[in-house]
Protein backbone atom coordinates (compact mmCIF):
# COMPACT_ATOMS: atom_id res chain seq x y z
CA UNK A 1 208.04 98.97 188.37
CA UNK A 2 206.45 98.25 185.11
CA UNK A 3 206.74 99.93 182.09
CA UNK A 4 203.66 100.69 180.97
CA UNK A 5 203.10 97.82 178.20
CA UNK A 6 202.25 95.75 180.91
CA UNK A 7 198.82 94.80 182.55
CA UNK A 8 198.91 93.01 185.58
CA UNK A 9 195.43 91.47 186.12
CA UNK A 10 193.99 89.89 189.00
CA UNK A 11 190.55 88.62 190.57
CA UNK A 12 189.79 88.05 193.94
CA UNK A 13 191.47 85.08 195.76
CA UNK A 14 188.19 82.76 196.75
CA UNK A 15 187.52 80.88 199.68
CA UNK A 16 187.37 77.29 199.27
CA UNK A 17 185.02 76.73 201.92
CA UNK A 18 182.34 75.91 199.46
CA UNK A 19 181.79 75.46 195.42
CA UNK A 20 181.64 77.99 193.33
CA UNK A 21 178.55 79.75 191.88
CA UNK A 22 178.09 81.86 188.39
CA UNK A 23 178.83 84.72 190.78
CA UNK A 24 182.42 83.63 191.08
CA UNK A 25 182.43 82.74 187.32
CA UNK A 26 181.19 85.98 186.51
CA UNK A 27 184.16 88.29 188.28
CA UNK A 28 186.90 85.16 186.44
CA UNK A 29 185.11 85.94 182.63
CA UNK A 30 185.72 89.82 183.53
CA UNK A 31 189.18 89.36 183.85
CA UNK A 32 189.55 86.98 181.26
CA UNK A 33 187.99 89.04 178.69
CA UNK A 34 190.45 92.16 179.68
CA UNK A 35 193.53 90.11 179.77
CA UNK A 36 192.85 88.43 176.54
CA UNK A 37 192.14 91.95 174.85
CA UNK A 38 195.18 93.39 176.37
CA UNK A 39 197.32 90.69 174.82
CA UNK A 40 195.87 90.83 171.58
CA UNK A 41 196.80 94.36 171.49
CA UNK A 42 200.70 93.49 172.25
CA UNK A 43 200.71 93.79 175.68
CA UNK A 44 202.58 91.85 178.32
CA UNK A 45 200.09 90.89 179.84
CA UNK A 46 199.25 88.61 183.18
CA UNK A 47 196.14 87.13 184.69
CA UNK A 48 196.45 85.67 188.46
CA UNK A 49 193.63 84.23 189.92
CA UNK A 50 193.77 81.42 192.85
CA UNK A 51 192.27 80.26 196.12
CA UNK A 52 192.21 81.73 199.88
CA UNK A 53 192.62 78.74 202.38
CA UNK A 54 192.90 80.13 205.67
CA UNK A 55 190.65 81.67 208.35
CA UNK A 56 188.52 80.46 210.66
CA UNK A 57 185.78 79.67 208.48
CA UNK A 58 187.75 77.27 206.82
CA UNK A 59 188.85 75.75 209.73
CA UNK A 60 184.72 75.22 211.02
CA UNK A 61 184.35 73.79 207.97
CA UNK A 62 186.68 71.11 207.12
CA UNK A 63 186.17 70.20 210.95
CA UNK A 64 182.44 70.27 210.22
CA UNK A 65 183.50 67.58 207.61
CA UNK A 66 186.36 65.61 209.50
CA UNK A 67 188.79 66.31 207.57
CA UNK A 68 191.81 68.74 208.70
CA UNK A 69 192.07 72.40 206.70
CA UNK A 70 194.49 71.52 204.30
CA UNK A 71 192.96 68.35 202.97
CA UNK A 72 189.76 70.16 202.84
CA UNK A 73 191.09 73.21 200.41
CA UNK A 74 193.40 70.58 198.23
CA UNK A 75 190.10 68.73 197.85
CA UNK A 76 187.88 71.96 196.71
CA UNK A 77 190.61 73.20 194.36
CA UNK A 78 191.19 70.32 192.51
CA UNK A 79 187.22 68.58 192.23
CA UNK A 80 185.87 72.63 191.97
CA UNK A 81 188.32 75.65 191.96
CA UNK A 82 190.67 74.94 189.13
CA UNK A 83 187.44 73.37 187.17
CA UNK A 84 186.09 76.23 186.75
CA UNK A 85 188.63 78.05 185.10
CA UNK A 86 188.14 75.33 182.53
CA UNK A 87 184.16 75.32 182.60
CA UNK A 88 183.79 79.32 181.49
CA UNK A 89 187.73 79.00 179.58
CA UNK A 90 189.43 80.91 181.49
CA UNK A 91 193.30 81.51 179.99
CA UNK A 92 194.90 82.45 183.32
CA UNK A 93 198.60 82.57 183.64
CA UNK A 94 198.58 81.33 187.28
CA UNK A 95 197.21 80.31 190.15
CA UNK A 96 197.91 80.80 193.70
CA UNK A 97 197.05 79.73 196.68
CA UNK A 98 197.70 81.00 200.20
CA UNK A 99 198.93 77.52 201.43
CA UNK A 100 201.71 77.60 198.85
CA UNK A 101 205.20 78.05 200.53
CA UNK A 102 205.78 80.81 197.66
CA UNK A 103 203.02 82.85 199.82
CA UNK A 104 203.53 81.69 202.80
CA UNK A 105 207.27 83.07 203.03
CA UNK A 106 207.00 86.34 201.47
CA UNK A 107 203.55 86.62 202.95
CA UNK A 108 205.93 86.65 206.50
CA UNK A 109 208.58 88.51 205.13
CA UNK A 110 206.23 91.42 204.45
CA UNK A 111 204.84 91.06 207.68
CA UNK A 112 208.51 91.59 209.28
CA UNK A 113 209.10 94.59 207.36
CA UNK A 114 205.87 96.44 208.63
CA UNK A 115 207.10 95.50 211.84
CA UNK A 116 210.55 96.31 211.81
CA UNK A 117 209.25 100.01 210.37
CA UNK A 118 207.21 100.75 213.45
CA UNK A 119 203.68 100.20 211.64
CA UNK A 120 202.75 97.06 213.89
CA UNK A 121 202.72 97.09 217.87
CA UNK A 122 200.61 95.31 220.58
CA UNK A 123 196.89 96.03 221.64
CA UNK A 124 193.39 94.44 222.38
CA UNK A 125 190.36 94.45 220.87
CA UNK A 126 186.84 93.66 221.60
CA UNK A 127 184.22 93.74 218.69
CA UNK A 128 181.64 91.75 216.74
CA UNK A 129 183.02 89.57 214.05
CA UNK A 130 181.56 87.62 210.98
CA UNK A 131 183.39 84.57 210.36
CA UNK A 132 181.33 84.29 206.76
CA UNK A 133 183.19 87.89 206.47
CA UNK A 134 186.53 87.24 208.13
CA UNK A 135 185.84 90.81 209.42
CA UNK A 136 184.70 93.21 212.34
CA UNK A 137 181.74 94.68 212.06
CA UNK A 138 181.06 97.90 212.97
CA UNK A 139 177.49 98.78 214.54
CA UNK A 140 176.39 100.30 210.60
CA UNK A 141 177.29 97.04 209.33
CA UNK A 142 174.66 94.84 211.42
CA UNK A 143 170.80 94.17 211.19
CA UNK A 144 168.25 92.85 213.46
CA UNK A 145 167.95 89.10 212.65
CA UNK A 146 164.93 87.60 211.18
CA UNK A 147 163.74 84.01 211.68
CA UNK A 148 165.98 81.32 214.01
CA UNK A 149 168.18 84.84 214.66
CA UNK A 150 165.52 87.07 215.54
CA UNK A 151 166.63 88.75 218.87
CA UNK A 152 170.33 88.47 217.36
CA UNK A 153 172.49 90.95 215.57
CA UNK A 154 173.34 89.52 212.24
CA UNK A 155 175.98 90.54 209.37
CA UNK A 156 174.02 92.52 206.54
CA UNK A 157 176.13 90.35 204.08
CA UNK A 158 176.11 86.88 205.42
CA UNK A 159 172.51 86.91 207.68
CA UNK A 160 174.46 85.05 210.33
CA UNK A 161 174.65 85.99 213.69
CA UNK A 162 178.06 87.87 215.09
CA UNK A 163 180.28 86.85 217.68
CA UNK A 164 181.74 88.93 220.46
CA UNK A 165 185.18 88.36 220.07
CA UNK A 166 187.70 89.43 222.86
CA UNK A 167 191.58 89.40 221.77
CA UNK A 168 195.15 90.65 222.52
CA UNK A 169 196.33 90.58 219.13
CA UNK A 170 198.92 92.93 217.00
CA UNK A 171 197.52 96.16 215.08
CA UNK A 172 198.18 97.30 212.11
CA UNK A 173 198.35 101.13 212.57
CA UNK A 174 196.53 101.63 209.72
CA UNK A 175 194.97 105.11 210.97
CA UNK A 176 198.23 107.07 210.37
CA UNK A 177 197.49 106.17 206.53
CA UNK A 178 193.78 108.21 206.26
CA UNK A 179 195.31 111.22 204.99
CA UNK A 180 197.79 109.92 202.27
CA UNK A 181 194.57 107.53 200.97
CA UNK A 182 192.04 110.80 200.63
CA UNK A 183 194.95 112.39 199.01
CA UNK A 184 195.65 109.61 196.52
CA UNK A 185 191.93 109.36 195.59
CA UNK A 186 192.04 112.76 195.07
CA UNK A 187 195.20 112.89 193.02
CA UNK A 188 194.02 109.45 191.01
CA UNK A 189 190.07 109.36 189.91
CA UNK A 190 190.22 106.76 188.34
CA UNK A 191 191.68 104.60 190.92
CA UNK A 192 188.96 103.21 192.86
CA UNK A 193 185.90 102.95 190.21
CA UNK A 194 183.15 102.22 188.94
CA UNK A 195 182.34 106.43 190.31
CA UNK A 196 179.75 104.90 193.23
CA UNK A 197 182.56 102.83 194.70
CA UNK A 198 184.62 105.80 194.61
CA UNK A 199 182.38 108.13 196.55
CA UNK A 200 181.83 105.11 199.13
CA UNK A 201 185.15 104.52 199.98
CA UNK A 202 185.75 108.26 200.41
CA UNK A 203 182.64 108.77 202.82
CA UNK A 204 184.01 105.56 204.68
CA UNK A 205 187.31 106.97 204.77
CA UNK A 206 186.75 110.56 205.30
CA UNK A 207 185.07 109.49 208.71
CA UNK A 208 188.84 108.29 209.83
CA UNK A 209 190.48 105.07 210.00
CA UNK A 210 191.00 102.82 212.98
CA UNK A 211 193.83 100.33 213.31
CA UNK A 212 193.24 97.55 211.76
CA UNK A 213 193.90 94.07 214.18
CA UNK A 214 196.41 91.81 212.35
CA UNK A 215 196.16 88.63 214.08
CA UNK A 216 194.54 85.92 215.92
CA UNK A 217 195.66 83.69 218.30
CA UNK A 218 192.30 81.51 219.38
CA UNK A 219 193.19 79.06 216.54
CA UNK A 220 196.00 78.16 214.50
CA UNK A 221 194.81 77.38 210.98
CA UNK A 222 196.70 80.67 209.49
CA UNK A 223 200.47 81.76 208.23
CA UNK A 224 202.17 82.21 211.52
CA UNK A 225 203.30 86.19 212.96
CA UNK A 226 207.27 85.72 212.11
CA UNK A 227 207.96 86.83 215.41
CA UNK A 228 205.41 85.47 217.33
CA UNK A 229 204.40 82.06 216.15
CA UNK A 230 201.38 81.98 219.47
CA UNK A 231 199.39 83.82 216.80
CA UNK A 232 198.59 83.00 212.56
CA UNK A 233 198.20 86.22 210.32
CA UNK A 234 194.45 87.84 209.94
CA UNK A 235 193.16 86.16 207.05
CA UNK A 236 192.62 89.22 205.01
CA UNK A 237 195.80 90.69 206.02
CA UNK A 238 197.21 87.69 204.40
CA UNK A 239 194.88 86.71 201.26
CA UNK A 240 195.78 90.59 199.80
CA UNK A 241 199.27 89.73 199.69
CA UNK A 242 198.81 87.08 197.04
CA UNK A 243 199.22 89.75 194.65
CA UNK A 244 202.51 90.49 194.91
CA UNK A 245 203.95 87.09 195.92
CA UNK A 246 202.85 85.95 192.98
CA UNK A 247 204.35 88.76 191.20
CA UNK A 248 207.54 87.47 192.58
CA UNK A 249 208.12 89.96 195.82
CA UNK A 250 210.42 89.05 197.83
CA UNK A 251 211.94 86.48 195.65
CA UNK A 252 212.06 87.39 192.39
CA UNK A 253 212.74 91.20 191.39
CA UNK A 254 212.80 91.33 188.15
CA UNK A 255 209.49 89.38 187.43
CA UNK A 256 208.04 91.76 190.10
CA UNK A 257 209.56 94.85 188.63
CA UNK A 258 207.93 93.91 185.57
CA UNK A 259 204.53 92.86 186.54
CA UNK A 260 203.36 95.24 189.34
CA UNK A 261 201.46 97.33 189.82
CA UNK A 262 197.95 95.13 189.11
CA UNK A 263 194.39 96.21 188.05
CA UNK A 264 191.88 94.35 191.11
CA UNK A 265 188.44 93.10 189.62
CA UNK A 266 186.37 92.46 192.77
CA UNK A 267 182.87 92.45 194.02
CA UNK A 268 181.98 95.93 195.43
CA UNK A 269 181.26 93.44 198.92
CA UNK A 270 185.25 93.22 199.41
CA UNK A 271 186.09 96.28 198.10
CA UNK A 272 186.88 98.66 201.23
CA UNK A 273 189.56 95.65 201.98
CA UNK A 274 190.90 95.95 198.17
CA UNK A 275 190.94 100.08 197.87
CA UNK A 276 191.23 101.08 201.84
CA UNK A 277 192.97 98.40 203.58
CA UNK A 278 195.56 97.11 200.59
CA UNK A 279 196.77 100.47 199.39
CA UNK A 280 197.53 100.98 203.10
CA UNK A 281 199.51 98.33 203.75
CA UNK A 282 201.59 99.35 200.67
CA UNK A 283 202.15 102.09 201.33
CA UNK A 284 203.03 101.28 204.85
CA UNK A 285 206.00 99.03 202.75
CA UNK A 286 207.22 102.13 200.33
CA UNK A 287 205.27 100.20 197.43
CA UNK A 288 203.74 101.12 194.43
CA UNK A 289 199.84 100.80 195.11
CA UNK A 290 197.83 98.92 192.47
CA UNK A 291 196.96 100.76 189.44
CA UNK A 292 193.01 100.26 189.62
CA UNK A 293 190.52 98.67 192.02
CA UNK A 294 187.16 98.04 190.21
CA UNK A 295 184.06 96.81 192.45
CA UNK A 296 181.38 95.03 190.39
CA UNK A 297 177.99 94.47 191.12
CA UNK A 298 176.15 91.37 192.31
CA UNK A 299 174.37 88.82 190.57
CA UNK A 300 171.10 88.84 191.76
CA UNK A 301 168.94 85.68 191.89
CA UNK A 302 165.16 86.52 192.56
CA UNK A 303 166.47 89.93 193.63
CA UNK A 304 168.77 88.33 195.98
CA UNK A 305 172.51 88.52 195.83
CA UNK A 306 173.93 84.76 194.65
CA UNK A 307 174.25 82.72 197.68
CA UNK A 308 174.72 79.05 198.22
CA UNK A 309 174.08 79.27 202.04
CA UNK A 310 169.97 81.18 200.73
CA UNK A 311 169.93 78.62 197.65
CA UNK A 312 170.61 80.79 195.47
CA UNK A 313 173.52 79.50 193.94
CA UNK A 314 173.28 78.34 190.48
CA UNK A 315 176.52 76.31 189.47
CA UNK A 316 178.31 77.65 186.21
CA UNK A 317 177.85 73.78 184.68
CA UNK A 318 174.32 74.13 184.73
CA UNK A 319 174.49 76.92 182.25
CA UNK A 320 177.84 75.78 180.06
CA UNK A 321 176.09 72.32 179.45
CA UNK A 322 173.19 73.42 177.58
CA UNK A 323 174.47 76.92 176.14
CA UNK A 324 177.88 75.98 176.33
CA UNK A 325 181.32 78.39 177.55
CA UNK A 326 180.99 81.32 174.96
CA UNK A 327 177.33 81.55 175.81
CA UNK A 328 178.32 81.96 179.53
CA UNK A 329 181.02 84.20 178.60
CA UNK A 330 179.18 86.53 176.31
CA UNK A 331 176.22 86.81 178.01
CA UNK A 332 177.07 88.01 181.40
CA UNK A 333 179.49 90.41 179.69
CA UNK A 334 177.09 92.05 177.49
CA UNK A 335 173.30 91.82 179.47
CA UNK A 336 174.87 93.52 182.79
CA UNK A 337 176.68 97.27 182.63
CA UNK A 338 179.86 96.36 184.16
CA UNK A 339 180.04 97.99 187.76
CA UNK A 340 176.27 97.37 188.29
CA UNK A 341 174.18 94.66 190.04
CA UNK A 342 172.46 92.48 187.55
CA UNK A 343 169.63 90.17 187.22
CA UNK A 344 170.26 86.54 186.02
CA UNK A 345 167.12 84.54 184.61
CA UNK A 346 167.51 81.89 182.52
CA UNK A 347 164.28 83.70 179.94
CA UNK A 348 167.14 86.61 179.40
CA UNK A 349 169.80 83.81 178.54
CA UNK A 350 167.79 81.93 176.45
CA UNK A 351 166.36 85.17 174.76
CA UNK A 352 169.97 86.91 174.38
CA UNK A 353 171.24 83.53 172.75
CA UNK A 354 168.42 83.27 170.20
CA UNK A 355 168.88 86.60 168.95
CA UNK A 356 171.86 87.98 169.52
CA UNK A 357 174.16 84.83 169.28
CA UNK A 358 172.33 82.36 167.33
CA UNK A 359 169.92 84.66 164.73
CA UNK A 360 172.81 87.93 164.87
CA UNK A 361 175.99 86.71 164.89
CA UNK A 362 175.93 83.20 164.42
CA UNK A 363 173.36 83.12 161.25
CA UNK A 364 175.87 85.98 159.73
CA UNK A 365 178.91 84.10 159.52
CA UNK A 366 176.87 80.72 158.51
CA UNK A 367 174.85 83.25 155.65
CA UNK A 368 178.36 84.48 154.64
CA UNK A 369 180.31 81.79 154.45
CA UNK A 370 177.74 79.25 152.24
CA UNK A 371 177.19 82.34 149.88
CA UNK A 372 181.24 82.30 149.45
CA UNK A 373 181.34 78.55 149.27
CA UNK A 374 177.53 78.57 146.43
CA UNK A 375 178.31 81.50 144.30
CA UNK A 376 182.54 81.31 144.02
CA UNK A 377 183.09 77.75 144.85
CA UNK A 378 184.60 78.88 148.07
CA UNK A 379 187.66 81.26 146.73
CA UNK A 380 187.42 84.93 148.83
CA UNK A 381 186.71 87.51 145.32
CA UNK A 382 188.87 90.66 145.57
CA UNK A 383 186.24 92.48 144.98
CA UNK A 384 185.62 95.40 142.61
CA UNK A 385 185.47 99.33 143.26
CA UNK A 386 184.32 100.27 146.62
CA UNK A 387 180.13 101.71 146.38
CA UNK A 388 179.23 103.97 149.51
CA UNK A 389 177.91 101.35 150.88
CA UNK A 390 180.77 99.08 150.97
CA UNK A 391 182.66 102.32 152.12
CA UNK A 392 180.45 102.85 154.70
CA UNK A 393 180.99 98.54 156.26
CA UNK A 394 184.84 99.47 156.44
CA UNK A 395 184.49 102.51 158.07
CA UNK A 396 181.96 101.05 160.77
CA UNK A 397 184.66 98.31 161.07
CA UNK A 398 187.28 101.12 162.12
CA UNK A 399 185.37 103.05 164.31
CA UNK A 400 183.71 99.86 166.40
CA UNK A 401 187.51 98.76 166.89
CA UNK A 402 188.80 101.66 168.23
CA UNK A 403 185.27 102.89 170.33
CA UNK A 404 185.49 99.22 171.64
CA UNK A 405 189.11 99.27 173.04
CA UNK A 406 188.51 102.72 174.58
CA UNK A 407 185.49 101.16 176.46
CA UNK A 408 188.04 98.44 176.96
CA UNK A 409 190.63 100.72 179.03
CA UNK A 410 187.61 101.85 180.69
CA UNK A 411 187.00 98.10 181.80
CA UNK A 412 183.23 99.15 180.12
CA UNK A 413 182.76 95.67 179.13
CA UNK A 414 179.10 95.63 178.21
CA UNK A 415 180.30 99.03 176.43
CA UNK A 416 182.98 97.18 174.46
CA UNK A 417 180.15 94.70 173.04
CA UNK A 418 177.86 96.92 172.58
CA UNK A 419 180.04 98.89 169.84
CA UNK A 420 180.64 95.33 168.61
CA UNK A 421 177.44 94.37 167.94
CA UNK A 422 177.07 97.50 166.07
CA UNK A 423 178.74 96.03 163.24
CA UNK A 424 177.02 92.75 163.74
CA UNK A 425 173.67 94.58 162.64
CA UNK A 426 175.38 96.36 159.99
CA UNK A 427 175.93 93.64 158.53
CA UNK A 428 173.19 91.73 158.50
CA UNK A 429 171.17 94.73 157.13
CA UNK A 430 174.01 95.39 154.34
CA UNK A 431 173.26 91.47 152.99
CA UNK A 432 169.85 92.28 153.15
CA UNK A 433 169.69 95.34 151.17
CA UNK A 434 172.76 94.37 148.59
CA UNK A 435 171.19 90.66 147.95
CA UNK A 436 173.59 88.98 146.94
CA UNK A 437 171.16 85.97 146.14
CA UNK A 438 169.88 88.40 143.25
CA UNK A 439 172.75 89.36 142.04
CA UNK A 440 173.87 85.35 141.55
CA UNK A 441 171.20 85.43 138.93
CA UNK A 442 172.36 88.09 136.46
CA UNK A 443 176.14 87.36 134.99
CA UNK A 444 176.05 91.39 134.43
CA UNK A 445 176.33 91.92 138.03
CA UNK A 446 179.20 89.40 138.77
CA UNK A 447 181.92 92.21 140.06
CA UNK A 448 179.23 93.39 142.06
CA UNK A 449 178.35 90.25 143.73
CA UNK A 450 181.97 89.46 144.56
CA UNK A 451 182.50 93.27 145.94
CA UNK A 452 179.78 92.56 148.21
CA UNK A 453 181.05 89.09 149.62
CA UNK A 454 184.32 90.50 149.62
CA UNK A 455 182.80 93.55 151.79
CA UNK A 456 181.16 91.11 154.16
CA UNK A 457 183.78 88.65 154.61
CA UNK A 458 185.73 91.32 155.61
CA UNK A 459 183.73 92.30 157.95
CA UNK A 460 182.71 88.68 159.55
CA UNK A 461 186.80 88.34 159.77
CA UNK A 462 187.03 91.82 161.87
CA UNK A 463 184.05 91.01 164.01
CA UNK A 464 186.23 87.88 164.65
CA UNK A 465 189.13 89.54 166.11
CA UNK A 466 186.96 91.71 167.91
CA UNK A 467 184.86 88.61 169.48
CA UNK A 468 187.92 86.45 170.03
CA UNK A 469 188.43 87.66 173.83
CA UNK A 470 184.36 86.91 174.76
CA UNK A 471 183.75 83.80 172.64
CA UNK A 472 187.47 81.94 172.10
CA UNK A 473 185.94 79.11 170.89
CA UNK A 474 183.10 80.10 168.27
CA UNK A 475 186.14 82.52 166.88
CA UNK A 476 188.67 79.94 166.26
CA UNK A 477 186.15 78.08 164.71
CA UNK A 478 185.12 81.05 162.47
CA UNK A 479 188.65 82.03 161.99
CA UNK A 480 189.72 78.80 160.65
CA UNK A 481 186.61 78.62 158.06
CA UNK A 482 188.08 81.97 156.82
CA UNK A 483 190.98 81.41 156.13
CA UNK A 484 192.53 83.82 159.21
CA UNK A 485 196.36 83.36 159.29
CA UNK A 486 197.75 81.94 162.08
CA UNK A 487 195.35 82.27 166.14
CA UNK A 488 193.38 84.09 165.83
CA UNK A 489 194.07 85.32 169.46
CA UNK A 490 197.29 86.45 167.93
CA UNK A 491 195.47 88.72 165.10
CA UNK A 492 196.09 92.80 166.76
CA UNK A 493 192.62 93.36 168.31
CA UNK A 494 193.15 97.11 168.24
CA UNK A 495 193.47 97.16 164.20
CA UNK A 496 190.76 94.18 163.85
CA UNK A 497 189.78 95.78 160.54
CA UNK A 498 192.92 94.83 159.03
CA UNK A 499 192.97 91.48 159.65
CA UNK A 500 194.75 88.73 157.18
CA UNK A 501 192.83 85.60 155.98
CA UNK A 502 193.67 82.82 153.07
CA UNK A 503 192.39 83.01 149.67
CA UNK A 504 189.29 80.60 150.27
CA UNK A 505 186.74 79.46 152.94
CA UNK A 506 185.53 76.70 154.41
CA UNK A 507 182.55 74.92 154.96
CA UNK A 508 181.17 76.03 158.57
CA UNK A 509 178.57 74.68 161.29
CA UNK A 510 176.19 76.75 162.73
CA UNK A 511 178.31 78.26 165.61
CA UNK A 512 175.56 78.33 168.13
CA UNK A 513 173.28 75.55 167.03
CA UNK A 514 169.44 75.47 167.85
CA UNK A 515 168.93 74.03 171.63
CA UNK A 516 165.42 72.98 172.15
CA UNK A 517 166.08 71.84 175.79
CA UNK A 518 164.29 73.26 178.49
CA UNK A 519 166.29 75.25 180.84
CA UNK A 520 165.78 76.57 184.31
């Protein structure tokens, strides 16, 4: 298995049975952010994320529409799934999807092995399922209806009513597994966090496991059972594996050796199927299970989880087109503690990109780079011996690096930016106590002007390493008016301080530009 300079990556497969929201854009910028950081720290590193296109609820709906399954998910990718990634710039370094033959195959080949092992036989099962879910529900998992469905048992998630489903399907004896999972979150904290995930999948667990049904046969819009083709794969049994087929199992051992096994970002709503269900069936196979399964919170929308069926749903466009991808990216990153639910209101946004993006950072780099370009025609001054103040920028530079990346490998994004922003304010309070404006004025205090601008392009240069991974764009664009050498997505994020630039600036627009629109 990997070697441990590797960091496998993944989000949630999504189904395509409608568009996505900011809540789906929100779980891709999460990943993004950590595989970009990881690779700018030398890692091999590799970000899958992709589409889930089977199930019965994708099967109501592209009938609903007239259109058969597979037209209807090659329609959403293209005109909405793959958009997206471009929308928030995502740098992904695939994308699969659980119609590709890739899946399909080793999908079944899996499938046969669990068989041939003795983990899958032949039962029936009766039980209330959610198609919005894909998933039984047990009685704790339902709620008396309100509205059209009061009278009617509906899904806590979803607020649709359950069906009573009857079915001879194939089981997964996933109950035989209870004791090796409570032993491997024992053995492994870290393994299922943030810590309130962890203790819920251990109370869930703790209570026992039941075997877990592993097919269907009252439709046929599904990866067939290899040995029974009368019935298509449970749709969760089969989205999980998109992990590892595209980490090359069962065709490709090397790549697989190399890549697995994966960090999961998902929302905390799948995430007894990511840290219960998935570890099981691996170690049902004698594989490695994943290294980490992270549940983050909701987005919450009027105090309402994001929801396109309760209009909720705000499309990630309708942000990116006023505030634009960085704004998107860096917001949601840094205004909600990673693990947590948050609140999204487009006051916050507008607030957090005044004066954080626009007045802190933005302003900075503009203030530093015209005082480079006014007082030393735009050549970067070497700079004279070092005051305790200067002393004291450099060492803030070093220790915001290396708190950040430890927040990093604690996937504490909001942690990570926090640290960053520390030297953001630094530096805007160094200019204004140094003034380098006065200094201009008196020819007696020329090394000391140019040991100042030297001290705070040195600092705008780290804090553009640092930002690279949450704002690509703003930091290429910064990057290039310093000078940086080379992509700045290639400078070593975990010794930002040390960065390399040219020997002269230049000229640079206001990175996040005054927007007078109204929004919301």
């Amino acid at each position: 298995m990997s070697d441990g300079n590797s960091f496998y990556i993944t989000t949630p497969i999504f189904y395509v049975n409608d568009v996505p929201h900011i809540g789906h854009a929100y779980t891709e910028v999460a990943a993004d952010v950590l595989a970009r950081w990881h690779r700018q720290r030398g890692e091999d590193t590799w970000l899958l994320t992709g589409t889930d296109e089977h199930g019965q609820k994708i099967l109501r709906t592209a009938t609903a529409n007239g259109v058969t399954p597979k037209q209807w998910a090659d329609r959403l990718v293209e005109t909405a799934w793959k958009p997206l990634l471009k929308t928030v710039d995502i740098r992904n370094d695939d994308f699969i999807r659980t119609t590709d033959e890739r899946h399909e195959v080793n999908a079944q080949k899996f499938l046969q092995h669990l068989f041939d092992a003795g983990h899958i036989y032949t039962g029936e099962y009766e039980g209330f399922y959610c198609v919005g879910c894909e998933e039984y529900k047990q009685p704790g998992d339902l709620v008396d209806g309100t509205g059209e469905y009061t009278g009617q048992q509906v899904c806590a998630i979803h607020s649709i009513p359950v069906e009573l489903l009857h079915e001879k399907n194939y089981f997964f004896r996933m109950s035989t597994f209870t004791d090796q999972l409570l032993a491997l979150y024992e053995a492994n904290p870290t393994f299922i966090q943030p810590e309130s995930a962890r203790n819920e999948v251990i109370s869930f667990v703790k209570q026992g496991l039941s075997d877990l049904s592993i097919s269907r046969s009252s439709f046929d819009w599904g990866i067939k059972v290899p040995w029974d083709d009368s019935h298509v794969v449970y749709v969760w049994f089969d989205a999980l594996l998109n992990y590892i087929t595209a980490a090359g199992y069962g065709q490709d051992d090397a790549k697989f050796s190399r890549l697995w096994p994966a960090t999961h970002i998902v929302g905390k709503d799948i995430l007894r199927f990511h840290a219960v269900i998935w570890p099981a069936m691996l170690l049902a196979a004698g594989l490695p299970v994943p290294t980490q399964v992270f549940g983050h919170g909701w987005l919450l929308v009027g105090g309402e989880k994001m929801s396109k069926s309760k209009l909720t749903g705000i499309a990630p466009n309708q942000i990116t087109d006023v505030f634009g991808s960085d704004t998107f990216r860096y917001y949601f990153m840094r205004a909600i503690s990673f693990g947590q639910d948050g609140s999204f209101s487009w006051e916050d946004l507008s607030a957090r990109y005044q004066s954080e993006l626009a007045n802190g950072f933005g302003n900075l780099a503009s203030r530093v780079i015209a005082m480079v370009v006014r007082y030393c025609d735009g050549e970067i001054p070497a700079g004279g011996e070092p005051t305790d103040a200067d002393a004291a920028i450099h060492a803030t530079a070093i220790r915001v690096t290396q708190t950040a990346n430890e927040a990093i490998d604690r996937l504490a994004l909001h942690d990570a930016l926090a640290a960053v922003w520390e030297l953001v304010d630094e530096l805007n309070g160094y200019i204004t106590l140094q003034e380098p404006w006065a200094l201009a004025k008196n020819p007696d205090d020329r090394e000391r002007l140019e040991t100042v601008l030297h001290t705070v392009v040195r600092g705008l240069g780290t804090l553009a390493v640092l930002l690279s991974p949450v704002t690509p764009q703003a930091t290429a664009t910064l990057w290039s008016a310093l000078g940086g050498a080379g992509d700045v997505q290639d400078a070593r994020i975990d010794r930002a301080w040390e960065w390399t630039g040219g020997t002269h600036v230049s000229p640079l627009a206001a990175l996040f530009p005054r927007i007078e629109a109204a929004v919301g």
